[in-house]
Protein backbone atom coordinates (compact mmCIF):
# COMPACT_ATOMS: atom_id res chain seq x y z
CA UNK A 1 21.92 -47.58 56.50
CA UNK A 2 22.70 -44.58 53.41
CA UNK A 3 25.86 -46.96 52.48
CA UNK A 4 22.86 -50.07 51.82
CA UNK A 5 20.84 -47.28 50.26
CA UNK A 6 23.34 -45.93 48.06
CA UNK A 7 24.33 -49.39 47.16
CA UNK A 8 21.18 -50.81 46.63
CA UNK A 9 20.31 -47.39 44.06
CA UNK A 10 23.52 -47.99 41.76
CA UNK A 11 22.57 -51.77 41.82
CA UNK A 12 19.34 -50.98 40.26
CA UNK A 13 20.39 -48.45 38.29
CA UNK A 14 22.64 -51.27 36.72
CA UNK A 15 19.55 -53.93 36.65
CA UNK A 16 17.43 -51.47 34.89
CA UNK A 17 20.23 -50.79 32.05
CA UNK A 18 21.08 -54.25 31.63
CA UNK A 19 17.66 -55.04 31.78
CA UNK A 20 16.80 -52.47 29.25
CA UNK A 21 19.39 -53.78 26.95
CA UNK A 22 18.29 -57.28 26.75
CA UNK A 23 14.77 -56.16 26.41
CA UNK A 24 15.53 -53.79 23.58
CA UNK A 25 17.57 -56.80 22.17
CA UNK A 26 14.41 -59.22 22.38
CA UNK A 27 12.28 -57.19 21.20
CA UNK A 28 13.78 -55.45 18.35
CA UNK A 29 14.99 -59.26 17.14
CA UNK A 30 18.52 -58.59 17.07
CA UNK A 31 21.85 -58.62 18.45
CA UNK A 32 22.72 -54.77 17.57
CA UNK A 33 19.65 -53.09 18.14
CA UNK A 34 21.68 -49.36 18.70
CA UNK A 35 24.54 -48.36 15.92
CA UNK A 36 26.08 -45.08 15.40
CA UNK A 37 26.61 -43.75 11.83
CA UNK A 38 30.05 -43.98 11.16
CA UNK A 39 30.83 -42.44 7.56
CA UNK A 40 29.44 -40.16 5.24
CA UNK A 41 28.80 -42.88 2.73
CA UNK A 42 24.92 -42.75 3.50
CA UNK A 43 24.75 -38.78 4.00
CA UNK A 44 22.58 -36.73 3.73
CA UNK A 45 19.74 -39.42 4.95
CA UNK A 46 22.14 -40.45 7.72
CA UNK A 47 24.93 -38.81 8.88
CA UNK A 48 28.42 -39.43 10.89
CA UNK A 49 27.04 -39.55 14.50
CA UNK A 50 23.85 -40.40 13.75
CA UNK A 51 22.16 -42.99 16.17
CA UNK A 52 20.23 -45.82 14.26
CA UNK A 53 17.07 -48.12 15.76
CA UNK A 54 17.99 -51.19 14.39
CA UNK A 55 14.97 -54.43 13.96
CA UNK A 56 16.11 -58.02 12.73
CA UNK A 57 13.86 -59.19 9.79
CA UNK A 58 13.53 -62.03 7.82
CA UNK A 59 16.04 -61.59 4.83
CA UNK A 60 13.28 -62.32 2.68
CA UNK A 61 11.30 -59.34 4.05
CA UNK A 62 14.11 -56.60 2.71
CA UNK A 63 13.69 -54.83 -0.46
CA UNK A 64 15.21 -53.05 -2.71
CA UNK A 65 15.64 -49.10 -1.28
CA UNK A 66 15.93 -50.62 2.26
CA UNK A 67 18.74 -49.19 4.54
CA UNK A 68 20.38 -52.06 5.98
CA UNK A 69 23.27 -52.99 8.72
CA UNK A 70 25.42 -55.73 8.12
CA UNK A 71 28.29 -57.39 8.61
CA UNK A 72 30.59 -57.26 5.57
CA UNK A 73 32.66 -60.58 4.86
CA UNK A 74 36.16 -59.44 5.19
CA UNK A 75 35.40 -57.97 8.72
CA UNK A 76 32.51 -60.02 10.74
CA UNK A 77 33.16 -57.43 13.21
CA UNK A 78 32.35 -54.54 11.43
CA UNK A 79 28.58 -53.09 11.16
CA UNK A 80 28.00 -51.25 7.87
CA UNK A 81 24.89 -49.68 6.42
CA UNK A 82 23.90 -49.27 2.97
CA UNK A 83 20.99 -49.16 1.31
CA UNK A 84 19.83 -52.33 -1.01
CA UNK A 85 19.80 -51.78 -4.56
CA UNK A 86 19.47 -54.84 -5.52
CA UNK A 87 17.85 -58.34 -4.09
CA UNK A 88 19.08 -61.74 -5.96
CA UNK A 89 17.74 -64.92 -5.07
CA UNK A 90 20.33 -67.37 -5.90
CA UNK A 91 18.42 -71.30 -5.44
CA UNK A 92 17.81 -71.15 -1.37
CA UNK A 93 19.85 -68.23 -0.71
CA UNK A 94 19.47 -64.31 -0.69
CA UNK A 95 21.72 -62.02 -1.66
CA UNK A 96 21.60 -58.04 -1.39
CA UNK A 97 23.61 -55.27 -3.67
CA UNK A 98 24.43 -52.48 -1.60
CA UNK A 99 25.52 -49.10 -1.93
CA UNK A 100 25.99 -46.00 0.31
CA UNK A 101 23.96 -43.09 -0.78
CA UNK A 102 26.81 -40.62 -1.00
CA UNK A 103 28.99 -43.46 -2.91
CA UNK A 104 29.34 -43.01 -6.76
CA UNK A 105 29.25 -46.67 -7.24
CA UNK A 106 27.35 -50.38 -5.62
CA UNK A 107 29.60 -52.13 -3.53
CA UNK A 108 32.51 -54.17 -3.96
CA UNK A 109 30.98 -56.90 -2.38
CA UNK A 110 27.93 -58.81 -2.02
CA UNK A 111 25.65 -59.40 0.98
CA UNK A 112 24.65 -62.98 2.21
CA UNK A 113 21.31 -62.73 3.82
CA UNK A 114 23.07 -64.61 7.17
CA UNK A 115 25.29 -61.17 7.07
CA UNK A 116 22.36 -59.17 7.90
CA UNK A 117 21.84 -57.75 11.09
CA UNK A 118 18.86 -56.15 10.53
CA UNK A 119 16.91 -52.96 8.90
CA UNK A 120 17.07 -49.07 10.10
CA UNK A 121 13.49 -47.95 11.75
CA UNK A 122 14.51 -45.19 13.18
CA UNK A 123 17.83 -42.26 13.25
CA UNK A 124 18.07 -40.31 16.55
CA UNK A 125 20.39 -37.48 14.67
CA UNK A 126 24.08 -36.62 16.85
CA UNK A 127 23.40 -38.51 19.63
CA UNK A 128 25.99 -41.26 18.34
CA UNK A 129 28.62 -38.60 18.57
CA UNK A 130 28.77 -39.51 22.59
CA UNK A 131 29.91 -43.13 21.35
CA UNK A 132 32.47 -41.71 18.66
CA UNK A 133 33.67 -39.69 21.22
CA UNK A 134 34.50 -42.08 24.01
CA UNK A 135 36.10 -44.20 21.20
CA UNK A 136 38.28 -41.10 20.36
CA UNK A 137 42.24 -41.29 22.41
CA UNK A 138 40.77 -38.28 23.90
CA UNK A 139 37.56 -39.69 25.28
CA UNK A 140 39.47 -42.34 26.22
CA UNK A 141 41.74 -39.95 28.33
CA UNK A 142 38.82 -38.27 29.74
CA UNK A 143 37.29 -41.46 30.60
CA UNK A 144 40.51 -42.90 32.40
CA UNK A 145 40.70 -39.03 34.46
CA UNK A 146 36.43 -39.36 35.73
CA UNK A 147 37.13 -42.86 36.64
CA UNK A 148 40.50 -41.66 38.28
CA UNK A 149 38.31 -38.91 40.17
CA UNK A 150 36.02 -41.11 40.87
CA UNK A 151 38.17 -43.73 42.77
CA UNK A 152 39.37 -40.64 44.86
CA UNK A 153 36.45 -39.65 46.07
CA UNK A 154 34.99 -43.12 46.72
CA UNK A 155 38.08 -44.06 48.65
CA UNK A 156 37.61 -40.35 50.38
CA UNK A 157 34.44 -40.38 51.70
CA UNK A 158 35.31 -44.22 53.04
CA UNK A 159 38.03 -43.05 54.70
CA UNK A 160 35.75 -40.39 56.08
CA UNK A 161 33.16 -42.68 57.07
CA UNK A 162 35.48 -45.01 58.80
CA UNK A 163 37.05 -42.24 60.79
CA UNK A 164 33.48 -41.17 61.73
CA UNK A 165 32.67 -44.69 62.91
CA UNK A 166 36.09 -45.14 65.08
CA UNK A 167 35.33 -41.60 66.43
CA UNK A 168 31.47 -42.78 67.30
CA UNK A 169 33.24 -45.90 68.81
CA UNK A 170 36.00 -43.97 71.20
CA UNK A 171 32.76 -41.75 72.35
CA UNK A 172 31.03 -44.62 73.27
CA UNK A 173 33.90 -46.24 75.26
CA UNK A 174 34.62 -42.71 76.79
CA UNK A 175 31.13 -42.23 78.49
């Protein structure tokens, strides 16, 4: 009966997370609600390792001073953000100027309004660095070694458990 406990407390420990995530995803309107801080190019107001609170908005909602995430053109799977410095409204389209606050110059490129992922409402300062970190070869390695130690003492304590049960058994067929 503590194996269907223990199960049934990591299962929802897992429905809680992933149930978290989806909520903080509805609510917040976006895909990428969480993103760490990356670069310096927005420092001092956010810096590397930074965790930003990211809510979708209507592109026509942003304004010009507004710290933004997006996805830049030449990489759809990159997240940047920059603040808008300048919003151009091209016939039925939007289109933001961007620029980091520790960059000298705008951006190289512009912003289509369906590149936007959403606005920064909050900065939760270092705790991004856990995220940079298991990204890192050596949070990698360290990863690979807990889940390595963790396989060993699953399989232990099974082989434990099983021995107890076959010893429980021969008792029972002794008496």
């Amino acid at each position: 009966m503590i194996r269907i406990g223990k199960k049934v407390l990591l299962g929802l420990i897992l429905l809680v997370i992933v149930a978290g995530w989806i909520l903080l995803k509805a609510s917040l309107n976006t895909d990428n609600p969480i993103v760490v801080a990356t670069s310096e190019s927005m420092s001092p107001a956010i810096e590397v390792g930074d965790l930003l609170i990211v809510r979708g908005v209507d592109p026509k909602d942003v304004a010009v001073g507004t710290v933004i995430v997006f996805h830049p053109k030449a990489d759809p799977g990159q997240l940047i953000v920059h603040r808008v410095v300048e919003v151009i409204h091209q016939e039925k389209q939007i289109i933001f100027i961007t620029k980091g606050d520790n960059n000298p110059e705008t951006d190289k490129w512009i912003v289509p309004a369906d590149h936007l992922v959403g606005i920064v409402v909050g900065r939760i300062p270092y705790l991004g660095q856990v995220g940079i970190f298991a990204r890192s070869i050596y949070g990698i390695v360290l990863i690979v070694i807990l889940i390595a130690i963790l396989t060993i003492l699953i399989y232990t304590e099974y082989r434990r458990s099983k021995s107890r049960l076959y010893d429980r058994e021969r008792e029972m067929k002794a008496q």
